[in-house]
Each structure stands twice: as structure tokens, then as C-alpha cells.
N, C-alpha and C. Protein backbone atom coordinates (compact mmCIF):
# COMPACT_ATOMS: atom_id res chain seq x y z
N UNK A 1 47.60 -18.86 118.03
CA UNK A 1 48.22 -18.17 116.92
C UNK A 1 49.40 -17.38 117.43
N UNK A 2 50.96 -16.87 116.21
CA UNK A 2 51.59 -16.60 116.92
C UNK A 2 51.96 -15.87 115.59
N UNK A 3 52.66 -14.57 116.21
CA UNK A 3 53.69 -13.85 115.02
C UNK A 3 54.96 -13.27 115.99
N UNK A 4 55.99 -12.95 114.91
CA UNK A 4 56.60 -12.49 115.28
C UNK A 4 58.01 -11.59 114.19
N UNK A 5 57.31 -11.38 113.32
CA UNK A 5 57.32 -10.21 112.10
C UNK A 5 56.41 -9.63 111.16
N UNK A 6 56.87 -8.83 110.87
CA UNK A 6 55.93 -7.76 109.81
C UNK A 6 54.97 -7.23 110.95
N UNK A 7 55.51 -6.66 112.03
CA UNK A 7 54.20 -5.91 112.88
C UNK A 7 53.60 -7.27 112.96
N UNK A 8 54.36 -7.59 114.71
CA UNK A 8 53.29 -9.11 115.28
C UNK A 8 52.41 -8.43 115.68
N UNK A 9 51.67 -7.72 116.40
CA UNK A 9 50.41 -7.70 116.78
C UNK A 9 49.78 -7.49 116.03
N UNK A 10 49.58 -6.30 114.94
CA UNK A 10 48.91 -6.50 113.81
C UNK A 10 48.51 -7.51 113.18
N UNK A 11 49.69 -8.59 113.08
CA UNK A 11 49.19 -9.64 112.07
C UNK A 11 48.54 -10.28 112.92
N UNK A 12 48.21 -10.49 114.19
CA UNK A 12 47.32 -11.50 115.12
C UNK A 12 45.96 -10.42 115.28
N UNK A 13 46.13 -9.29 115.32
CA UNK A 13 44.66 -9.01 115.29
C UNK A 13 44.15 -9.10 113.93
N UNK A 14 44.28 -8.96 112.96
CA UNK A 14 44.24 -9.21 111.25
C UNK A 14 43.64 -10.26 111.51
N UNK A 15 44.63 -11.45 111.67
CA UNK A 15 44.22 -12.83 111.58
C UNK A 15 42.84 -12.95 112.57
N UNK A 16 42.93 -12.75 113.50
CA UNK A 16 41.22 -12.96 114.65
C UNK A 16 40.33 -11.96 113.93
N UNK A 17 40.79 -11.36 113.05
CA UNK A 17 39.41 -11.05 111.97
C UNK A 17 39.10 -11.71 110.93
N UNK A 18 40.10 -12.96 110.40
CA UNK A 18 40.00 -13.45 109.28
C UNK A 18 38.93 -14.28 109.72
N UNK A 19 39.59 -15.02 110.78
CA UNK A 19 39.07 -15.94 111.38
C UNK A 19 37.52 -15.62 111.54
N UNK A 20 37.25 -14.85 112.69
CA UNK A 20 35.77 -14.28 112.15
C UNK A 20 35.07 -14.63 111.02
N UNK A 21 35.84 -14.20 110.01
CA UNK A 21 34.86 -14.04 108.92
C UNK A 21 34.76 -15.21 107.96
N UNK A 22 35.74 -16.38 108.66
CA UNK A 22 35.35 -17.57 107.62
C UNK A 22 33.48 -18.13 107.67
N UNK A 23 33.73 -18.48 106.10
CA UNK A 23 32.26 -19.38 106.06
C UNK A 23 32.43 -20.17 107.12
N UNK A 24 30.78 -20.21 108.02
CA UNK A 24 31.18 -21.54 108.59
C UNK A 24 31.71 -21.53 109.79
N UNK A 25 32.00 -20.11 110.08
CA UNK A 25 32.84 -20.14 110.96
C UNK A 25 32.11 -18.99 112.16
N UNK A 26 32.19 -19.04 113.45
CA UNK A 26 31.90 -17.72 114.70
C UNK A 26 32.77 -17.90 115.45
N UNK A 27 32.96 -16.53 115.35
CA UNK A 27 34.17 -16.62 116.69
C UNK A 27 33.65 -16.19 118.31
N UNK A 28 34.23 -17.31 119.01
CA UNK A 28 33.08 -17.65 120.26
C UNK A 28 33.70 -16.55 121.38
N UNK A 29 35.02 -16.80 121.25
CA UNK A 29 35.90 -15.82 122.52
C UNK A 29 37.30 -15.48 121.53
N UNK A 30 38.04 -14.72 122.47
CA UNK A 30 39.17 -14.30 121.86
C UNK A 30 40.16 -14.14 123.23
N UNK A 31 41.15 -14.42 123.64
CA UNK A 31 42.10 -14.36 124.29
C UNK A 31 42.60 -12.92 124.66
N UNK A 32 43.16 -12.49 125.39
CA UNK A 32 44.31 -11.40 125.84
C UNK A 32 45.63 -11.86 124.98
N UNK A 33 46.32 -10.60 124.17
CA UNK A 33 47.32 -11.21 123.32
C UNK A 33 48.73 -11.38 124.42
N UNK A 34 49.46 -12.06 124.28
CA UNK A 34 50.15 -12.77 125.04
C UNK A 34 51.82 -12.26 124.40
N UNK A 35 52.93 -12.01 125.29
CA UNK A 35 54.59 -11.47 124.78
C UNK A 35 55.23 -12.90 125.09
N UNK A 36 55.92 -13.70 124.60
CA UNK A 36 56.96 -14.75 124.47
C UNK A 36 57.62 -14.95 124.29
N UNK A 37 58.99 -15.14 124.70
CA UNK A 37 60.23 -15.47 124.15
C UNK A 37 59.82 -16.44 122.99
N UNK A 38 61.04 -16.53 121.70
CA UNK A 38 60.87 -17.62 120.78
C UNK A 38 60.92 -19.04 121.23
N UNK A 39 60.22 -19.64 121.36
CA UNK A 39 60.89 -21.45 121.05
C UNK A 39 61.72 -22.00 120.65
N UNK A 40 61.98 -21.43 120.01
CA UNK A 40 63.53 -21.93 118.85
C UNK A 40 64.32 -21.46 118.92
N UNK A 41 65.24 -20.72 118.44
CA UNK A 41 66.30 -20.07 118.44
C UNK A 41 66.34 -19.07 118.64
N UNK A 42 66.87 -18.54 119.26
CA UNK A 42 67.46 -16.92 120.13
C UNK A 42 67.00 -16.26 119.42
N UNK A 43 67.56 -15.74 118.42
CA UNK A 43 67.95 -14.77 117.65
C UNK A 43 67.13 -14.18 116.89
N UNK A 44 66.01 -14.41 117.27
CA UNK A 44 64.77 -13.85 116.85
C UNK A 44 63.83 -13.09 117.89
N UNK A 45 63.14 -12.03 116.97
CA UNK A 45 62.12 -10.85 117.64
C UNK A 45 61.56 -12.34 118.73
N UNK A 46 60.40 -11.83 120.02
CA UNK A 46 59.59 -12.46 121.08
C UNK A 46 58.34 -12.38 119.71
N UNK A 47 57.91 -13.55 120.94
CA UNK A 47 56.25 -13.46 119.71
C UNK A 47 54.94 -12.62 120.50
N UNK A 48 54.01 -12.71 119.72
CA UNK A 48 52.78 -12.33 120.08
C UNK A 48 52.09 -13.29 119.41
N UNK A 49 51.25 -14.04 121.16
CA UNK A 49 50.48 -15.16 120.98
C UNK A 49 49.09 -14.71 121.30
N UNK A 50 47.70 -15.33 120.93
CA UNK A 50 46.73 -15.24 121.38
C UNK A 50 46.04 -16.93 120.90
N UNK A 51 45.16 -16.72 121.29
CA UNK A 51 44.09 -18.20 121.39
C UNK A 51 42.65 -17.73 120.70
N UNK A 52 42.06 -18.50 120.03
CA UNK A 52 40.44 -18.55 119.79
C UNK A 52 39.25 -18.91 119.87
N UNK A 53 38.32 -19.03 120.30
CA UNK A 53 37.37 -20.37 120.34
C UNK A 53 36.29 -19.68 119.18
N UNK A 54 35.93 -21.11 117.88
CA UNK A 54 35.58 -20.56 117.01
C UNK A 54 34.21 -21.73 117.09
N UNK A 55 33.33 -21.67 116.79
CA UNK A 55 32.12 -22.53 116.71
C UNK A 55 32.00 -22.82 114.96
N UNK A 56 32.03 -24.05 114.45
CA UNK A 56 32.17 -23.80 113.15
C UNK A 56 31.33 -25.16 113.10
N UNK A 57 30.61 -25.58 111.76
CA UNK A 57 30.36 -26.65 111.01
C UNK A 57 31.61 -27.60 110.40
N UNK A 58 32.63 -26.63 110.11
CA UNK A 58 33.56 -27.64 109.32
C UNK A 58 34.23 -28.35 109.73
N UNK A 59 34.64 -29.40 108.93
CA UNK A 59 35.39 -30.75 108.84
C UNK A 59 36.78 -30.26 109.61
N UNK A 60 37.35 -30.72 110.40
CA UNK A 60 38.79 -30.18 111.28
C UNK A 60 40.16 -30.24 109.87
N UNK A 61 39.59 -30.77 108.79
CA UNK A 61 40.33 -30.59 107.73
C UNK A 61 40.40 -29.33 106.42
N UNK A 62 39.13 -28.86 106.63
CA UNK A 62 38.39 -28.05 106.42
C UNK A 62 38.81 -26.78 106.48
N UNK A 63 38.50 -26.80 107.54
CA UNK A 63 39.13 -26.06 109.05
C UNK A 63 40.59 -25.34 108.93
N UNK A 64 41.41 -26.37 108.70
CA UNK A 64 42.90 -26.39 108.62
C UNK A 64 43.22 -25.98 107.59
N UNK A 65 42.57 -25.95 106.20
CA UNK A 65 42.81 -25.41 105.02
C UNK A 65 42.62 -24.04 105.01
N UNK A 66 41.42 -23.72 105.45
CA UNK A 66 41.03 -22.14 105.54
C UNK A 66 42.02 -21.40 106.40
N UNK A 67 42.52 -21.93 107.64
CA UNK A 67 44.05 -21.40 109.00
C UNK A 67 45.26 -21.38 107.49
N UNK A 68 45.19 -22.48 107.31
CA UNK A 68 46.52 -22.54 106.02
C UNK A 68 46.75 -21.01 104.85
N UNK A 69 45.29 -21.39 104.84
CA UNK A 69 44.85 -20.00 103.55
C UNK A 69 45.41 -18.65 104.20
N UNK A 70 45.22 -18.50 105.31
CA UNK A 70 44.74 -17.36 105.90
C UNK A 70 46.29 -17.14 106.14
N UNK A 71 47.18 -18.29 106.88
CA UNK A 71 48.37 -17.56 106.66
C UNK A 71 49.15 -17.34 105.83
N UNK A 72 48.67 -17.67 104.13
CA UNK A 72 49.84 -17.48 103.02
C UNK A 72 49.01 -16.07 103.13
N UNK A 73 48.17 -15.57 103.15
CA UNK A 73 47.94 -14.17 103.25
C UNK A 73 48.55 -13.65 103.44
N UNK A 74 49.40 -13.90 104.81
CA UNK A 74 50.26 -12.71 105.94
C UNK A 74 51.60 -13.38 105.22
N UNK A 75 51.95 -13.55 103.91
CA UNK A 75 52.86 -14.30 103.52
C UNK A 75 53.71 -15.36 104.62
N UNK A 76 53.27 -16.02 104.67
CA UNK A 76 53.74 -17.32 105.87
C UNK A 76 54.79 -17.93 104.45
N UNK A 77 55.91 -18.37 105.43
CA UNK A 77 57.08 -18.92 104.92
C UNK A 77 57.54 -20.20 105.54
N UNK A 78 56.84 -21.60 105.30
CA UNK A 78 57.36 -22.81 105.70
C UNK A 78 59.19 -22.93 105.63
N UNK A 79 60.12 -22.86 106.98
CA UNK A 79 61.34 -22.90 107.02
C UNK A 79 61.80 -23.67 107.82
N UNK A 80 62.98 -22.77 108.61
CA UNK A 80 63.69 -23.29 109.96
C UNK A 80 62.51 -23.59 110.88
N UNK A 81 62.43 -24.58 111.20
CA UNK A 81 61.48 -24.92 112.23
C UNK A 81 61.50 -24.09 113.44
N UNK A 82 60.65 -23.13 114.18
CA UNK A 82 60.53 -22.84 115.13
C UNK A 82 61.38 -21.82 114.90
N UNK A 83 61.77 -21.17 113.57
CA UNK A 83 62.32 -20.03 113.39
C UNK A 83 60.93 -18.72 113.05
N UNK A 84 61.36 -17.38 113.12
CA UNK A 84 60.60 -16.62 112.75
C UNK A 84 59.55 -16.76 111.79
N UNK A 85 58.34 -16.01 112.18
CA UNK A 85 57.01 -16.38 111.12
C UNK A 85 56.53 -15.14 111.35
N UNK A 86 55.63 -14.62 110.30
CA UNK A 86 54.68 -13.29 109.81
C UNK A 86 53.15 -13.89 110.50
N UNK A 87 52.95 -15.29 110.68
CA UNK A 87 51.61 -16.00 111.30
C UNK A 87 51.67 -16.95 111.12
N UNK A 88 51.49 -17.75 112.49
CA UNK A 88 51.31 -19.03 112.46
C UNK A 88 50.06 -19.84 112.92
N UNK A 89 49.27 -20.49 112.26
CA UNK A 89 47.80 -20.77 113.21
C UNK A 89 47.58 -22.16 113.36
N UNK A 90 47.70 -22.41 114.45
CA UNK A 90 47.69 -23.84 115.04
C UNK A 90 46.04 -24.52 115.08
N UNK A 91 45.19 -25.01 114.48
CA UNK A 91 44.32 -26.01 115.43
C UNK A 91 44.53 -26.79 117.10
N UNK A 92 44.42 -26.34 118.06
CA UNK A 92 44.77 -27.04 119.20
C UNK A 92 43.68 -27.80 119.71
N UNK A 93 42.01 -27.54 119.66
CA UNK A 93 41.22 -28.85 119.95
C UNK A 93 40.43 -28.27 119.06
N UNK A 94 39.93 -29.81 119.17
CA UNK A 94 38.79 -29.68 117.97
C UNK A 94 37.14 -30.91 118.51
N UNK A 95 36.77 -29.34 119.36
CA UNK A 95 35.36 -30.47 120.18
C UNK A 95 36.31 -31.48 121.31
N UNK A 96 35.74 -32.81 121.03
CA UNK A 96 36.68 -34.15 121.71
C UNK A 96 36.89 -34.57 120.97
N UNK A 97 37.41 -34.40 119.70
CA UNK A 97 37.89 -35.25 118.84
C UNK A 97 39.38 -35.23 119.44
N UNK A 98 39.91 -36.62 118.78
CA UNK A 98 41.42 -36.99 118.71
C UNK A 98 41.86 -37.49 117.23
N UNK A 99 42.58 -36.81 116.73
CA UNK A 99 42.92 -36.60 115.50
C UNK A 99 44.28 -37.19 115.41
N UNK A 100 44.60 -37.70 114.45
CA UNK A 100 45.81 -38.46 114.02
C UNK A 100 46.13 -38.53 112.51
N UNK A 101 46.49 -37.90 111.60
CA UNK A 101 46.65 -37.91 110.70
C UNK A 101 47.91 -37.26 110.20
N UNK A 102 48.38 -37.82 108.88
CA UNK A 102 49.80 -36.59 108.10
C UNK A 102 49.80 -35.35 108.05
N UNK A 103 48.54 -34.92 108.31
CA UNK A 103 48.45 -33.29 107.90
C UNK A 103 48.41 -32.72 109.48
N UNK A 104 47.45 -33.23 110.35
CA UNK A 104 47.23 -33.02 111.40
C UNK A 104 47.59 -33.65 112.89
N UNK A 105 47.14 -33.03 113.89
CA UNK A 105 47.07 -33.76 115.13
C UNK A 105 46.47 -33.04 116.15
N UNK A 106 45.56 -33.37 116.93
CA UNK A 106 44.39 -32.78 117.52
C UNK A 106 43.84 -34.00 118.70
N UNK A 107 44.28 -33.15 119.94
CA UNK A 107 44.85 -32.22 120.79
C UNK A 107 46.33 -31.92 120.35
N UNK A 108 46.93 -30.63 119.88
CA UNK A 108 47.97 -30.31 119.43
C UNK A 108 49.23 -30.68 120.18
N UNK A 109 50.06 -30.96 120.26
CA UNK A 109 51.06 -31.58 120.59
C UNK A 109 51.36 -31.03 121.74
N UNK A 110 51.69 -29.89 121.59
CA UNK A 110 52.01 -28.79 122.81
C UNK A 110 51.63 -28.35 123.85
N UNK A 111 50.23 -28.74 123.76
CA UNK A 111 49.51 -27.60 124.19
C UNK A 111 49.20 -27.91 125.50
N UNK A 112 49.74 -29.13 126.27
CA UNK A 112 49.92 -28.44 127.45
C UNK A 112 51.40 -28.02 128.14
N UNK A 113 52.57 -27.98 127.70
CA UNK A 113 53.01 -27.65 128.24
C UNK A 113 53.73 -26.33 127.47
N UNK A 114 53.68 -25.28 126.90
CA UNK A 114 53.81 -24.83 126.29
C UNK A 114 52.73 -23.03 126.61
N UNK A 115 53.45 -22.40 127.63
CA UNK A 115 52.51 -21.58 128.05
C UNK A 115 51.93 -20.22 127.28
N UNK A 116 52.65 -20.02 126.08
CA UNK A 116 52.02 -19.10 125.44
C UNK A 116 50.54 -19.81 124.78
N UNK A 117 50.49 -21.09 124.59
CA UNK A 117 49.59 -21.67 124.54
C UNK A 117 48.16 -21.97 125.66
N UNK A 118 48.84 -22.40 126.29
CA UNK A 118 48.12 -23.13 127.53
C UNK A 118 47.26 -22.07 128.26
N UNK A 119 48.19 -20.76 128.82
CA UNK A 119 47.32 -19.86 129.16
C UNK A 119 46.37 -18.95 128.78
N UNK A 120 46.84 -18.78 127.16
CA UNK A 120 45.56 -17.70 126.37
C UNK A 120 44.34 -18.65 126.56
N UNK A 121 44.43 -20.08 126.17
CA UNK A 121 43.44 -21.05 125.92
C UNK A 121 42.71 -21.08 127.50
N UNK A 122 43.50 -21.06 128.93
CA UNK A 122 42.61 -20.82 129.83
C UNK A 122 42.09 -19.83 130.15
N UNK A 123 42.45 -18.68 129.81
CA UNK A 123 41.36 -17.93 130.02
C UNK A 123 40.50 -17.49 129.40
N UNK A 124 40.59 -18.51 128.45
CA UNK A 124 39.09 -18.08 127.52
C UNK A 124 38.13 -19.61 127.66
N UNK A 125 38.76 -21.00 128.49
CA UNK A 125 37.58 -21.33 129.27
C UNK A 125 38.84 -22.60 130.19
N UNK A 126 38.63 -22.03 131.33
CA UNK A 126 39.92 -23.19 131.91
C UNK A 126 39.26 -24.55 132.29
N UNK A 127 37.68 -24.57 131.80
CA UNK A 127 36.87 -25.75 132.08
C UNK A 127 37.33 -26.92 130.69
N UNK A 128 37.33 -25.88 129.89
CA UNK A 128 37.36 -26.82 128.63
C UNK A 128 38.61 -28.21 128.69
N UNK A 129 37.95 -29.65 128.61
CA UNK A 129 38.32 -30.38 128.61
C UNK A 129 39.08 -31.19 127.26
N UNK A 130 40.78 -31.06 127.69
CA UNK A 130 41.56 -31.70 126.40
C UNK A 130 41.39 -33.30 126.70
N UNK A 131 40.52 -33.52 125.23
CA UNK A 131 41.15 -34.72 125.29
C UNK A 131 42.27 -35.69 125.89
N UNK A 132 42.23 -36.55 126.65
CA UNK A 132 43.66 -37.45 126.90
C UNK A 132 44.36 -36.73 127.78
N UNK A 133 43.81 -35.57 128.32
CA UNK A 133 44.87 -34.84 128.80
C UNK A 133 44.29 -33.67 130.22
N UNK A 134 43.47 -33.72 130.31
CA UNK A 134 42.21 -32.92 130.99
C UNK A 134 41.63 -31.27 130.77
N UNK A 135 41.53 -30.75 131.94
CA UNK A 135 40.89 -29.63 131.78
C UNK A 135 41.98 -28.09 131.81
N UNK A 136 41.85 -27.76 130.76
CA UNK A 136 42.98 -26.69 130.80
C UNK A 136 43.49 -26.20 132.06
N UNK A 137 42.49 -25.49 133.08
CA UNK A 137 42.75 -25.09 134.24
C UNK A 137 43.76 -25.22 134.74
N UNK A 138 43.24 -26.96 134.94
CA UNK A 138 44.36 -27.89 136.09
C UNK A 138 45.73 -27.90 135.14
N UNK A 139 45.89 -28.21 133.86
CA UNK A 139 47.00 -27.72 133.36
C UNK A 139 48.07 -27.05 133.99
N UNK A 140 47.42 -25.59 134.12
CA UNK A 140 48.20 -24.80 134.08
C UNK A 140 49.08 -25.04 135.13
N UNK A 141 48.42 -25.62 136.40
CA UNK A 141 49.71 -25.89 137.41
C UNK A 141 50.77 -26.79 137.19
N UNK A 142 51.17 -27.45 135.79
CA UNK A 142 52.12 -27.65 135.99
C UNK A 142 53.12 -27.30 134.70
N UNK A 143 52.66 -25.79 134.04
CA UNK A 143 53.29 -25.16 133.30
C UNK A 143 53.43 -23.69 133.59
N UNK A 144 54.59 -23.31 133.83
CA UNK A 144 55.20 -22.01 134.53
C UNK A 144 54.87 -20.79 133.11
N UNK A 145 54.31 -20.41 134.14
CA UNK A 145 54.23 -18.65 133.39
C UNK A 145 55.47 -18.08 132.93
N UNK A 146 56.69 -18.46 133.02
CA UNK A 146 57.91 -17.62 133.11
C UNK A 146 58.13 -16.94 131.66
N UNK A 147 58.08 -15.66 131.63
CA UNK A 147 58.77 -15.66 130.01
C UNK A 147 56.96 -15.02 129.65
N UNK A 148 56.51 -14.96 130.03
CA UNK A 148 55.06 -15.12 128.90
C UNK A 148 54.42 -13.58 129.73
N UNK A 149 54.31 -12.99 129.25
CA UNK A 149 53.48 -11.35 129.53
C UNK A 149 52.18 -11.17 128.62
N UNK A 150 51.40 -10.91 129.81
CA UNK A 150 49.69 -10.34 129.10
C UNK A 150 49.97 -8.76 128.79
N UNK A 151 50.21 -8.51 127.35
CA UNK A 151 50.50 -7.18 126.84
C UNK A 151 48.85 -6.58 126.45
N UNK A 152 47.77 -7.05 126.91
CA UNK A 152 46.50 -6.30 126.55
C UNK A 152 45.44 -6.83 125.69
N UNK A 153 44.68 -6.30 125.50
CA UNK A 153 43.28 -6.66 125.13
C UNK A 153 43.92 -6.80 123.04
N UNK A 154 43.29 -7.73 122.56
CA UNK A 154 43.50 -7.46 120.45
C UNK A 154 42.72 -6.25 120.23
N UNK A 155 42.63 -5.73 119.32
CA UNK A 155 42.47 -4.30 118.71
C UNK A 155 41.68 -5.00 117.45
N UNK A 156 40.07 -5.41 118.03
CA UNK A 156 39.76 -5.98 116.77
C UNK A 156 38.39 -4.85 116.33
N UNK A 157 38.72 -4.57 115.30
CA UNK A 157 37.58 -3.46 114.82
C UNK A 157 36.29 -3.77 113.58
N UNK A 158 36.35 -4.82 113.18
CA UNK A 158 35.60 -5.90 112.24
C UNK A 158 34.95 -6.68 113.44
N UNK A 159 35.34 -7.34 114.30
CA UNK A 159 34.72 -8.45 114.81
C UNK A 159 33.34 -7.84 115.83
């Protein structure tokens, strides 16, 4: 997950409480929130990233509706691609599934090379094995930390 307006850390600890509290849903671990330059274009605030591991029953479509829901909450604004967002919440694995669909894609596109990603997700289990792609851990050696700061523990007071 990533923000980077309306008070980013807020909206990422908000959101790892929404998350929590879906039907259906436990939240297994929670990441160290993470500082990032943008992806996209300059000219925008750094983000604040974190990662989740959620144990759920639901359908990975399911799933994706309730992340969807959760960010028109934080008024999420579909735009400039990889331009500024109030919250953005990615699905990145889902079990071993490999997902292919219009709506989706699972192991997320990015996610290994892409270190605001890659690293919240290892340290909340660097065993966990991506699909097609291996075990986060080993990942990480060949995606550079540069740019990416562990700014501290989420401030979650619900969970």
C-alpha cells in the first residue's frame, strides 16, 4: 500500500485498520512503514509504503473489491498513472495462485523489482515464496534499497 497525500501516513495506518476489519479477513503481520521517492513523475510529495499479510477466506476477486472499496474511502482518484494518490492498495500474492485476468494480476507485476515493495513484503516473511519468481528474501539481492527509508513502526490503535 502506498500514499502520498492528505497526510500519507495517516492514510496507511487508517487503511491497515480497514484492512483488519474486513469480513473475512485477519491481519497476519504488518510491515515497518517505508519513505520513497515517487515512481512517476518528480513533482510529487515521496510516498509512504507499507505491506500486509492478511489470512482471509475470500475469492482474490473478492478481495480486490473490498482494497477497491476501501480506497474510494480515502477518496482515491483513478488518473495520471503513477501520479499522486490519497491510497493505493495493491494485491501482490495471493497464496500460490497465478492470476491473469482484466481486473487483476497476481504475483503483481512489480513486485520484485520495485523496492518499496519488495522490502516491506520481506520483512514480514522473506521465506514466502512468489510464484514464478521465488522467495522474497533472495529477491532482494537483486533490488537496491536506494531511495527507500524505514521511517518506523504504523501507529495502529484498532488493530
Amino acid at each position: 500500500m502506498g500514499s502520498n497525500l492528505a497526510g500519507p501516513r495517516e492514510q496507511v495506518n487508517h487503511a491497515i485498520e480497514q484492512l483488519a476489519e474486513l469480513d473475512g479477513c485477519r491481519l497476519a503481520a504488518v510491515s515497518s512503514l517505508y519513505s520513497s521517492p515517487p515512481m512517476g513523475p518528480h513533482d510529487q510529495p515521496d510516498y509512504v509504503n507499507a505491506v500486509v499479510q492478511l489470512r482471509t477466506h475470500l475469492a482474490a476477486d473478492a478481495l480486490l473489491d473490498a482494497m477497491q472499496h476501501i480506497e474510494a474511502l480515502h477518496d482515491r482518484k483513478r488518473g495520471q498513472r503513477w501520479g499522486p494518490r490519497t491510497l493505493d492498495l495493491d494485491l501482490l500474492v495471493y497464496g500460490d495462485s497465478v492470476i491473469e485476468t482484466e481486473r487483476l494480476v497476481v504475483p503483481h507485476a512489480g513486485i520484485a523489482t520495485r523496492n518499496f515493495v519488495l522490502y516491506p513484503l520481506a520483512e514480514i516473511d522473506s521465506a514466502l515464496m512468489i510464484p514464478g519468481l521465488g522467495m522474497a528474501g533472495d529477491l532482494l539481492q537483486h533490488c537496491s534499497a536506494e531511495g527507500l527509508v524505514n521511517i518506523g513502526s504504523p501507529d495502529l490503535r484498532a488493530v
